[in-house]
Every structure is written in C-alpha cells, then in structure tokens.
Protein backbone atom coordinates (compact mmCIF):
# COMPACT_ATOMS: atom_id res chain seq x y z
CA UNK A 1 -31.55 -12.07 -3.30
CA UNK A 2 -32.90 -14.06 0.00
CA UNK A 3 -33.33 -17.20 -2.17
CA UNK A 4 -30.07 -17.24 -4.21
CA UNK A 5 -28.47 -16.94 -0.75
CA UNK A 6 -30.12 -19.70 1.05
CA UNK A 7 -29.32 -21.97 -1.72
CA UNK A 8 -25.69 -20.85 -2.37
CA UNK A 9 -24.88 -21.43 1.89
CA UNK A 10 -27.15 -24.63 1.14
CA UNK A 11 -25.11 -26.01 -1.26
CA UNK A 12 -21.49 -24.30 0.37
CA UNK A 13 -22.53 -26.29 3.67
CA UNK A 14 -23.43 -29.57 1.40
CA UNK A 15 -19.37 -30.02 1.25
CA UNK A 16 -17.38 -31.58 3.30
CA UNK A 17 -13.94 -30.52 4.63
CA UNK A 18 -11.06 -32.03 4.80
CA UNK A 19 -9.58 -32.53 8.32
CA UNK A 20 -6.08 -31.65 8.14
CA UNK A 21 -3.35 -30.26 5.51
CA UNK A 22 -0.36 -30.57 7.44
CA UNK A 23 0.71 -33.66 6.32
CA UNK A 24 0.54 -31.96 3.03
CA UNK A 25 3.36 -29.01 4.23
CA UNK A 26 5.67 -31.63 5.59
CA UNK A 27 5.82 -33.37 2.98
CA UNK A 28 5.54 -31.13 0.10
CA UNK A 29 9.15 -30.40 -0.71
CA UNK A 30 10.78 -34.19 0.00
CA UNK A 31 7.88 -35.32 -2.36
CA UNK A 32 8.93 -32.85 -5.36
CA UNK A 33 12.09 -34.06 -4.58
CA UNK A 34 11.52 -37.74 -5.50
CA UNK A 35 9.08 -36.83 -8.31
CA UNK A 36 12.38 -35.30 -9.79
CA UNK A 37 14.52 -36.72 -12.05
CA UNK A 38 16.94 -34.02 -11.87
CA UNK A 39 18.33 -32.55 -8.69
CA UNK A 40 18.09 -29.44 -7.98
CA UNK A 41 21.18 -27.04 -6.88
CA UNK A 42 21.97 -26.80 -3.05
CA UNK A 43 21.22 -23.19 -2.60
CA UNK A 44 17.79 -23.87 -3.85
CA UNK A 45 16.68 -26.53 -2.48
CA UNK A 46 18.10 -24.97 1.08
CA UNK A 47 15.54 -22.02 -0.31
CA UNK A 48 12.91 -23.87 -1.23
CA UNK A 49 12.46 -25.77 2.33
CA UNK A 50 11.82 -22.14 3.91
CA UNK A 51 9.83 -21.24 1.08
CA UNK A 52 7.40 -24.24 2.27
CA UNK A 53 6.80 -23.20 5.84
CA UNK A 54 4.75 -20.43 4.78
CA UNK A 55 1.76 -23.28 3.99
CA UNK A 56 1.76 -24.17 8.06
CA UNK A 57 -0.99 -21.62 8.59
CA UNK A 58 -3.31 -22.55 5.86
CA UNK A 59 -6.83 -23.53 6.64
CA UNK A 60 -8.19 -26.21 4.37
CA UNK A 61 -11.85 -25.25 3.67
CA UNK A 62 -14.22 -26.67 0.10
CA UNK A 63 -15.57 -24.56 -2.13
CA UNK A 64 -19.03 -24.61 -4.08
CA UNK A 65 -19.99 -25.31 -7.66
CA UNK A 66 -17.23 -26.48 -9.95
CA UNK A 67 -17.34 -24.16 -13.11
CA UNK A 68 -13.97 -25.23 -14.58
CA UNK A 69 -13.01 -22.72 -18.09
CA UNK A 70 -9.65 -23.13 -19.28
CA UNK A 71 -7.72 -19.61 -19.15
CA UNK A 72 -3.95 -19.96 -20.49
CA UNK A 73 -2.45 -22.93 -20.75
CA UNK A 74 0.79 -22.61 -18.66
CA UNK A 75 3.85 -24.37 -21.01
CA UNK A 76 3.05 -27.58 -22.21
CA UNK A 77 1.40 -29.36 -18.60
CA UNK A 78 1.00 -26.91 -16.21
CA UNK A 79 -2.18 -24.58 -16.71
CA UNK A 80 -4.70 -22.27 -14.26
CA UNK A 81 -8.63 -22.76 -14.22
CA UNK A 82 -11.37 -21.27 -12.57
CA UNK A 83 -12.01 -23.85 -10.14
CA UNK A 84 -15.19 -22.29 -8.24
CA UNK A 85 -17.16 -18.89 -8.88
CA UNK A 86 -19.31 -17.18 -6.13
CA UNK A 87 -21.54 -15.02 -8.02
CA UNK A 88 -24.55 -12.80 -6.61
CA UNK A 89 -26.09 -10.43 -8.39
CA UNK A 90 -28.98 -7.89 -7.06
CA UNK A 91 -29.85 -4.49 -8.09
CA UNK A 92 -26.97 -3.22 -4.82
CA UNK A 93 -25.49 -5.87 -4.01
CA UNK A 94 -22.90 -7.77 -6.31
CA UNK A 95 -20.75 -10.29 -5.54
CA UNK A 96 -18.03 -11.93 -8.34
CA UNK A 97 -15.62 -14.10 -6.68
CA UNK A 98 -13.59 -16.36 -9.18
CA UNK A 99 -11.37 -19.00 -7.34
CA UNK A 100 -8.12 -20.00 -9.76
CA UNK A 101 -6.89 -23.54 -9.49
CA UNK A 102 -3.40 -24.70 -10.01
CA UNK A 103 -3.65 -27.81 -12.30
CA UNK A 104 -0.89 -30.50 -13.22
CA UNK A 105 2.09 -29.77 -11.39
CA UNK A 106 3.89 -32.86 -10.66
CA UNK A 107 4.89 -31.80 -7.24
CA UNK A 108 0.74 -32.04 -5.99
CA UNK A 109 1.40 -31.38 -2.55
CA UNK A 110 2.84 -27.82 -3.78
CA UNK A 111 -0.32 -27.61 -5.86
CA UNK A 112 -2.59 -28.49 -3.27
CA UNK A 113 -1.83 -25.99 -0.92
CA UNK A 114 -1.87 -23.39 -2.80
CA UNK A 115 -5.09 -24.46 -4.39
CA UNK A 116 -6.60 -25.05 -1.06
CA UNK A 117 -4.94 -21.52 0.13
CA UNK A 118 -7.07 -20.43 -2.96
CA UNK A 119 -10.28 -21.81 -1.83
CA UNK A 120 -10.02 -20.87 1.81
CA UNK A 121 -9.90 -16.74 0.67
CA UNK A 122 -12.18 -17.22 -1.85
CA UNK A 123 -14.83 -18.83 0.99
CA UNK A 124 -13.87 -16.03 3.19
CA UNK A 125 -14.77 -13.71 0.96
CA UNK A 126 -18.66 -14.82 0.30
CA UNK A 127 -18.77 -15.78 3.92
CA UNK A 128 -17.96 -11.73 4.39
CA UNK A 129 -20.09 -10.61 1.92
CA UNK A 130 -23.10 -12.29 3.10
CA UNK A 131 -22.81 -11.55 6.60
CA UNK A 132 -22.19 -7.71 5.42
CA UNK A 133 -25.54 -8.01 3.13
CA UNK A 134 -27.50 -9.37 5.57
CA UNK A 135 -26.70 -6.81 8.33
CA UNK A 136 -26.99 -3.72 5.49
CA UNK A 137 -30.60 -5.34 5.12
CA UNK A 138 -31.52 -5.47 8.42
CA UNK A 139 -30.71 -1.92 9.09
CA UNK A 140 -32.77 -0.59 5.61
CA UNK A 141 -30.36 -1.95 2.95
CA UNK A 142 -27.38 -0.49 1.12
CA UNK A 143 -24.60 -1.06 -1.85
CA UNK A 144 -22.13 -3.48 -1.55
CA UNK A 145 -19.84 -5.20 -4.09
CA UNK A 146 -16.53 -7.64 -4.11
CA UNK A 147 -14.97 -8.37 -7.22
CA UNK A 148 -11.99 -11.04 -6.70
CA UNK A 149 -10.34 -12.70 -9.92
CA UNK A 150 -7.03 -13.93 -10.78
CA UNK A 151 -4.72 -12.86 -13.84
CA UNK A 152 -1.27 -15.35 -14.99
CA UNK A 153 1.70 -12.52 -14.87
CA UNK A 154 4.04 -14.10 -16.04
CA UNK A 155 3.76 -17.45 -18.18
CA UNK A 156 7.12 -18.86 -19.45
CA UNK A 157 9.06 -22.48 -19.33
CA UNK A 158 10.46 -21.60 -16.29
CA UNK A 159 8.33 -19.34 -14.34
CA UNK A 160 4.55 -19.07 -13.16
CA UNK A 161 3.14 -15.94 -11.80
CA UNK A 162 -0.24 -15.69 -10.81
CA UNK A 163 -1.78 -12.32 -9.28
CA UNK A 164 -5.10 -12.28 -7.61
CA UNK A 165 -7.34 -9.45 -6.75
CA UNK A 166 -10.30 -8.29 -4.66
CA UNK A 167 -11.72 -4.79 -5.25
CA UNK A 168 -14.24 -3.82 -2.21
CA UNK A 169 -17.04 -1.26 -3.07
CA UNK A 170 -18.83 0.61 -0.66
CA UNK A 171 -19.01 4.02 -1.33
CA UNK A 172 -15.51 4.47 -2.34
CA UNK A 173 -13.51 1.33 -3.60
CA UNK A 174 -10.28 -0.34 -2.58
CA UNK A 175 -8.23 -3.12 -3.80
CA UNK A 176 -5.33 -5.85 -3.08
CA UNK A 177 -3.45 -7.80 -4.82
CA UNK A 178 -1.62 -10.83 -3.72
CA UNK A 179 1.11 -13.39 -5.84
CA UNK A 180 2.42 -16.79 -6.12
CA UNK A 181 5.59 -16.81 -8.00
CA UNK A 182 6.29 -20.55 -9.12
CA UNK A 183 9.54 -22.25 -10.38
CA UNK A 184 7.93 -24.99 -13.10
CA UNK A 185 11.44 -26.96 -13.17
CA UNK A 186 12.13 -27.24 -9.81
CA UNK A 187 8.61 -27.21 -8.75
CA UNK A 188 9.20 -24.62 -5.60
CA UNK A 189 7.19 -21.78 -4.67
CA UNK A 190 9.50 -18.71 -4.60
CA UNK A 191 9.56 -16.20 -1.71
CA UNK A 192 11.13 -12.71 -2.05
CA UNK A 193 13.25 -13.36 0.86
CA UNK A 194 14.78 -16.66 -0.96
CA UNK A 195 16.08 -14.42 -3.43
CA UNK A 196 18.72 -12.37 -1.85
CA UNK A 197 21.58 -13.09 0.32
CA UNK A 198 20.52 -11.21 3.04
CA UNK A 199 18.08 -8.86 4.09
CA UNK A 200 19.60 -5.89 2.84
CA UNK A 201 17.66 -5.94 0.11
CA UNK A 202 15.18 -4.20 1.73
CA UNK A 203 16.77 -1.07 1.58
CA UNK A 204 18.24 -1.79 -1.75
CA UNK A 205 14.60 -1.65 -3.34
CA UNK A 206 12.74 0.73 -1.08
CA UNK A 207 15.79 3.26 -1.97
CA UNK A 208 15.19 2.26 -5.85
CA UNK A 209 11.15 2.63 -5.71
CA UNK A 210 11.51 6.34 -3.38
CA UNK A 211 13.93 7.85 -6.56
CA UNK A 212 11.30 6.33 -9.27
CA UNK A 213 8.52 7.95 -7.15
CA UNK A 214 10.23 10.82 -6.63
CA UNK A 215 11.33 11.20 -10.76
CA UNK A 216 7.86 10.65 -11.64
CA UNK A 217 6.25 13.15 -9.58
CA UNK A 218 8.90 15.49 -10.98
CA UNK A 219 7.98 14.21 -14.69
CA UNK A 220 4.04 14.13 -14.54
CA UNK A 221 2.32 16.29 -12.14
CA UNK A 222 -0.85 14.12 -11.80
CA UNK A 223 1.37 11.55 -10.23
CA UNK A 224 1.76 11.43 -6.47
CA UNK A 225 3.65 9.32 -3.79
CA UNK A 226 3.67 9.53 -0.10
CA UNK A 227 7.34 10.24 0.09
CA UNK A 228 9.38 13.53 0.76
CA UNK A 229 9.46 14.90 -2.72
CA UNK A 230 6.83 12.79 -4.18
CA UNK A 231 4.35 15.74 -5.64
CA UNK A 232 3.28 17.05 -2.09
CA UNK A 233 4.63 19.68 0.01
CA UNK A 234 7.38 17.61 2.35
CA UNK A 235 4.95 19.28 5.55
CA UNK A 236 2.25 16.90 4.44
CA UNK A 237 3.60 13.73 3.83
CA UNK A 238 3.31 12.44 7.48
CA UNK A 239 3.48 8.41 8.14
CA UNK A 240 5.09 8.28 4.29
CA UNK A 241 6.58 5.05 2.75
CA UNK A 242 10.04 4.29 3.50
CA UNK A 243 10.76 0.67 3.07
CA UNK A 244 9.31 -2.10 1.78
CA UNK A 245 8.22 -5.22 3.99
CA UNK A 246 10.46 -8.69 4.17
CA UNK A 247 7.22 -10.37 2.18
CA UNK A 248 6.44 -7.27 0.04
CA UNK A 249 4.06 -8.31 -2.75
CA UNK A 250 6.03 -9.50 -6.16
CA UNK A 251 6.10 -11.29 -9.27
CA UNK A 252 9.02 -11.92 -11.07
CA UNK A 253 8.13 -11.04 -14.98
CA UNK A 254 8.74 -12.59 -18.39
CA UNK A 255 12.12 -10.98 -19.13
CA UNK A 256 13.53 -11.94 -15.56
CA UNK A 257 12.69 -8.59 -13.99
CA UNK A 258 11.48 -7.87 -10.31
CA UNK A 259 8.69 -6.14 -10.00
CA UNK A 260 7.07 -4.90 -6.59
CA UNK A 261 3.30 -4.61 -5.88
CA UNK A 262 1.62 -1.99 -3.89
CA UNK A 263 -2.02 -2.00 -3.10
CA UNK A 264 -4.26 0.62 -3.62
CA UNK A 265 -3.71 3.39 -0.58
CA UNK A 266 -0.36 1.70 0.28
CA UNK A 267 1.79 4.08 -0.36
CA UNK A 268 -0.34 6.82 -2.59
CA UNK A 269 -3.70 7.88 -2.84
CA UNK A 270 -6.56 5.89 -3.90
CA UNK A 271 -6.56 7.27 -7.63
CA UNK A 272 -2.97 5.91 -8.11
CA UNK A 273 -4.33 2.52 -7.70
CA UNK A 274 -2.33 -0.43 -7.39
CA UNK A 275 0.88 0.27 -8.35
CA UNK A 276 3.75 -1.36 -9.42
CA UNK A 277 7.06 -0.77 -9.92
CA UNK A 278 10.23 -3.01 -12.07
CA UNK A 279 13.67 -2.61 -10.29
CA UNK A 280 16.66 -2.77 -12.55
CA UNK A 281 18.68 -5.97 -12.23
CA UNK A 282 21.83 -3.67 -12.33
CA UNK A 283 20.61 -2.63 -8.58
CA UNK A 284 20.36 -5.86 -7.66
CA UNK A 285 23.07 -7.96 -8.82
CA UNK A 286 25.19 -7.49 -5.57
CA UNK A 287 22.20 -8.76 -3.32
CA UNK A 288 21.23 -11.79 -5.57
CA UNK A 289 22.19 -15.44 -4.38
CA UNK A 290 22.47 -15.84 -8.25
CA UNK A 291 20.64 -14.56 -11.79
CA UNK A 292 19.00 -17.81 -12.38
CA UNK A 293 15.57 -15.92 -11.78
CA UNK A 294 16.35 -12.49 -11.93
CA UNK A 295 18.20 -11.24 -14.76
C-alpha cells in the first residue's frame, strides 16, 4: 500500500499545472459564438452567458496517468472518455476514482472547463483519500473506500447529460451525485435556473416531488420521505424537505423530461438511496421560457 502511494503522489506531483483558467470563462461563450454558423435565439444566448459564470470558481489542477477507453459515443462528434483513473487497492483500503473527459465539442473553452472542473474533484478526491489512509494507519489502521465514476444520462442529437458519482465507505456508506446538462447545437451548458422564467419554479417542483413522495409512501410501505405524510408519523419528521434549492441537481432526459436528483440522506433515509424523481411537463409549461428542452 506504502509503495503504490509514494509512486502514485510521485507521478501526480510529476505534472505541471496550468496557471490560470479565467481567460478560458471569459471567453467561452463569445468563442462558441464565432465557431457557429448558426445563431442562436436571443433568449438563449441571454441564458447561456449566466450559465457561464458558474466556471469563475474553478480551480485548474492535472491529473495522473492517461487511461483513455471509449464509453458511448455521444451523436456523431461529441463523445465521453475516461480521461484519468486513481485506483488503490489494499485488503481495507480501496480507492476507484474514474475522471470522465468531454471530447470534441467545437466550443473547447466550454469543454475545457468542464473537463478541468472534472479533474480538479477527481484530484481532490485521492488527495482525501490518502490523507484519510495515512492518518487511519497511524492510529492502528481501518476500512476506507471511494468509488467515483461517471454514467451519460441522457445521449441524443440535441442533449448531453452526464451524472457523476462518489460513494464514501466507512462503516456505513453515502453517496452524491452531481450533472452537467449540455446543449450539443448551441454548445451551452444548461443551468436549471436558465430554464424558467422566474424563480417560481421552485415551488412549482418541490410542491410536485412532496405529492409523489407522499403517493408513494401511501402506495408501498417500504418507501419513506422526510415530509409530513411521507410513511412516518407527522411528530417525527422534524427538519423535513420542503423545497428544492435554485441549483438543485438535474438532468434533462431523452424524451425531454425534467428530472430532479437527490443524494443519498437528502431528503430520506440512507436505504432510499439517491433518488430521483421526473416532473410532468404539464406542471411546468406555465414556468418554461419555452419547450425547446423540456417537453
């Protein structure tokens, strides 16, 4: 274990980072634009620009070993690889990290933020687990285990959805999930918020996922949500879910539907899992800024 970590930091420290990716956010959406032959409408290019700013507070970082295996191909240009795997393996301690890697869009600056958004978790992630294994071992050892991996949602000519995971083990287990919901035409990464007129659409979906909680507890008594009327006595649902966040997690899938994410423990316990849940378009359609994604 000592000697597979010494020469993984060896060769993670071997790389050299790049300096700055701001220039890269500034740019990114006037540089899709003149890639483009076609222009996009108003209301999403107005979108797309405050769909950019989230890539301010990336931190550009390398990664390790290039093990490059072609997963789907995404249309006819666009496809995901594994760009870098972390991988430690020891009779307690296991470590598979699996860094995806946005490949041939023709708006790169999009591409290589995200891809270098990518590579920054991934790095955090070993850089955690190492630091965790070697404290365990100086205080007479333990189990530990990350799992992190990527899987394409949503694969289509219009839109790319790509959902990434980390499952932490010790003792008990708990995992996130995190997306990146791409439009492949216009080349824009697409934010929940972008997608509604205003933010009422908060309430619009948290009041849609509470009565699908609430009919499933009714329907299947293993099933449980933290809300009033969600399988538990109303007494002991105390700090329950009641709305969802402005950047809830989402992917938009292959038939045009929204679908929200929950993580694991988010909003019911642990054996739920990560849950998800597809809100009808016909509880939408008055919030929308238009059905070219959702329809």
């Amino acid at each position: 274990m000592d000697e597979k970590l010494k020469e993984l930091e060896k060769q993670y420290n071997e790389v050299s980072i790049p300096k700055e990716l701001d220039f890269v956010v500034e740019n990114a959406l006037k540089q899709g634009k003149k890639k483009r032959k076609k222009r996009a409408p108003q209301w999403l290019l107005g979108s797309a620009a405050a769909a950019m700013l989230f890539t301010a507070g990336l931190n550009v970082s390398p990664a390790m070993a290039r093990t490059l295996s072609d997963i789907p191909v995404v249309g006819s240009v666009v496809k995901v690889l594994t760009w870098t795997e972390y991988e430690v393996k020891e009779e307690t301690y296991d470590a598979d990290i699996k860094v995806p890697s946005i490949e041939n869009l023709e708006n790169k600056d999009l591409a290589n933020a995200l891809n270098e958004k990518y590579r920054s978790e991934g790095k955090a992630l070993y850089n955690d687990f190492v630091a965790e294994v070697g404290d365990l071992k100086a205080n007479g050892g333990g189990h530990l285990g990350v799992d992190s991996g990527y899987d394409v949602k949503t694969d289509n000519d219009q839109i790319l959805s790509i959902g990434r995971y980390t499952v932490n083990t010790v003792g008990s287990s708990s995992t996130t999930m995190h997306y990146d919901t791409i439009d492949k035409q216009n080349e824009i990464l697409i934010t929940l918020p972008m997608l509604f007129k205003d933010n009422s659409y908060m309430k619009t979906i948290s009041e849609n996922i509470i009565e699908q909680m609430r009919k499933q507890a009714a329907s299947d008594s293993d099933k449980v949500y933290w809300v009033k009327g969600g399988g538990l006595p109303d007494k002991e649902v105390i700090d329950g879910f009641t709305a969802i966040n402005a950047e809830q997690q989402f992917y938009i899938s292959d038939k045009g539907k929204l679908v929200i994410s929950f993580d694991k423990y988010e909003v019911a316990p642990g054996y739920m899992g990560v849950l998800e849940f597809e809100i009808p378009t016909d509880v939408l359609k008055n919030d929308l800024v238009s059905s070219n994604y959702i329809h």
